[in-house]
Protein backbone atom coordinates (compact mmCIF):
# COMPACT_ATOMS: atom_id res chain seq x y z
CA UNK A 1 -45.10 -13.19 -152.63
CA UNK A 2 -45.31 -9.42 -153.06
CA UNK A 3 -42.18 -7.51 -153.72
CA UNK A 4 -41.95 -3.76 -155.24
CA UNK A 5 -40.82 -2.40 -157.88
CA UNK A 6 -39.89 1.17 -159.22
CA UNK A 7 -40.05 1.78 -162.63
CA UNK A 8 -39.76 5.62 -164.47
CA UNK A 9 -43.22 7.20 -165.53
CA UNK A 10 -42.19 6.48 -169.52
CA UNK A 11 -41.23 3.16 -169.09
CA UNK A 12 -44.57 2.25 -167.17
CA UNK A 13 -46.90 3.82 -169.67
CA UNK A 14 -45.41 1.61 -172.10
CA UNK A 15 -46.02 -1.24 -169.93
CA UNK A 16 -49.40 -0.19 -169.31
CA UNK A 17 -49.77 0.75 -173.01
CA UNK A 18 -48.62 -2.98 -174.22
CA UNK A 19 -50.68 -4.37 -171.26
CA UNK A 20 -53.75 -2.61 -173.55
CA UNK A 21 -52.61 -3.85 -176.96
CA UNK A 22 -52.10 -7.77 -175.70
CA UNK A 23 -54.74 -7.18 -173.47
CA UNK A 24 -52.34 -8.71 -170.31
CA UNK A 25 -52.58 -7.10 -166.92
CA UNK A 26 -49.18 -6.38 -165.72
CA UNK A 27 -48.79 -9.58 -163.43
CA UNK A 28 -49.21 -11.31 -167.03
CA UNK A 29 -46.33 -9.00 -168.87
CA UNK A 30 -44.33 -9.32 -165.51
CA UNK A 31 -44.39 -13.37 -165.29
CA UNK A 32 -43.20 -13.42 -169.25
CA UNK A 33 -40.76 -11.21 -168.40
CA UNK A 34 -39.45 -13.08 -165.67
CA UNK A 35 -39.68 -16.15 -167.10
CA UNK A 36 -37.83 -15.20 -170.24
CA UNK A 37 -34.94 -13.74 -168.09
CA UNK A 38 -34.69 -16.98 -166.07
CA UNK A 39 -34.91 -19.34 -169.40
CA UNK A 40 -32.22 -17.14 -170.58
CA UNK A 41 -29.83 -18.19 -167.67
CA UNK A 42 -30.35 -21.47 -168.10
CA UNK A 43 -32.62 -21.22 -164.76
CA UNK A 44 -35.65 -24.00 -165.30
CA UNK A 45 -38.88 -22.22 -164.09
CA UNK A 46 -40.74 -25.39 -162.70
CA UNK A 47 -40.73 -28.94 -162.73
CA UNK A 48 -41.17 -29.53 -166.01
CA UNK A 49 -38.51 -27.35 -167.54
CA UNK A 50 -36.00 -28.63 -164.60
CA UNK A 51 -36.55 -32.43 -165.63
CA UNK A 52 -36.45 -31.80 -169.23
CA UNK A 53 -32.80 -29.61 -168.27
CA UNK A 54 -32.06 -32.67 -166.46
CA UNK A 55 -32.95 -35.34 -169.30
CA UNK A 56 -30.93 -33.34 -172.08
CA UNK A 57 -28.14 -32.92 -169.81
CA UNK A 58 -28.06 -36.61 -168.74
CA UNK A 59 -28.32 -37.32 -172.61
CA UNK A 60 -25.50 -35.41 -173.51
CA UNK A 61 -23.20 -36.50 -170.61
CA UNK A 62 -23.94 -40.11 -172.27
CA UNK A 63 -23.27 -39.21 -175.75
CA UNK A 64 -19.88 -37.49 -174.39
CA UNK A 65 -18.97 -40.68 -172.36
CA UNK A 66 -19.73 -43.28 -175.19
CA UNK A 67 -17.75 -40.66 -177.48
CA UNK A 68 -14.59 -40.49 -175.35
CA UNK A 69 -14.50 -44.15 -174.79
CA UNK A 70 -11.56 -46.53 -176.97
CA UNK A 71 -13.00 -47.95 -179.80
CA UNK A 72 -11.80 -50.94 -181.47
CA UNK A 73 -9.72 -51.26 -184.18
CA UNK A 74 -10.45 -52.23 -187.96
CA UNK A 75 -8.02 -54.53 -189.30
CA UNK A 76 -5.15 -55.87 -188.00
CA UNK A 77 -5.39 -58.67 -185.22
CA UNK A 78 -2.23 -59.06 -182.67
């Protein structure tokens, strides 16, 4: 999918200028970019990163539950 995008004339020639140094093209710096951003929100990018989200969080939910749960008393028997 295409989509535009404005940027100002410095900010571009820094893109283009880091684009150089890494020697990226701009689709390259963009999809980092992106992909940072969405890893920053918590947003998996594909199918890995959403079942390894989904592991972790069904591990923690576990570890909560077994945490919250009674456990039984040392010592004294009724």
């Amino acid at each position: 999918m295409r989509k535009l995008i404005a940027f100002d004339e410095d900010t571009f020639d820094k893109l283009k200028q880091l684009g150089r140094d890494r020697m990226a093209t701009f689709q390259e710096l963009a999809d980092e970019a992106f992909a940072d951003l969405l890893k920053k929100h918590g947003i998996p990018i594909d199918l890995r990163d959403a079942l390894r989200k989904s592991a972790a969080q069904s591990k923690n939910d576990t570890a909560k539950s077994q945490s919250n749960s009674p456990k039984p008393r040392k010592g004294r028997h009724p």
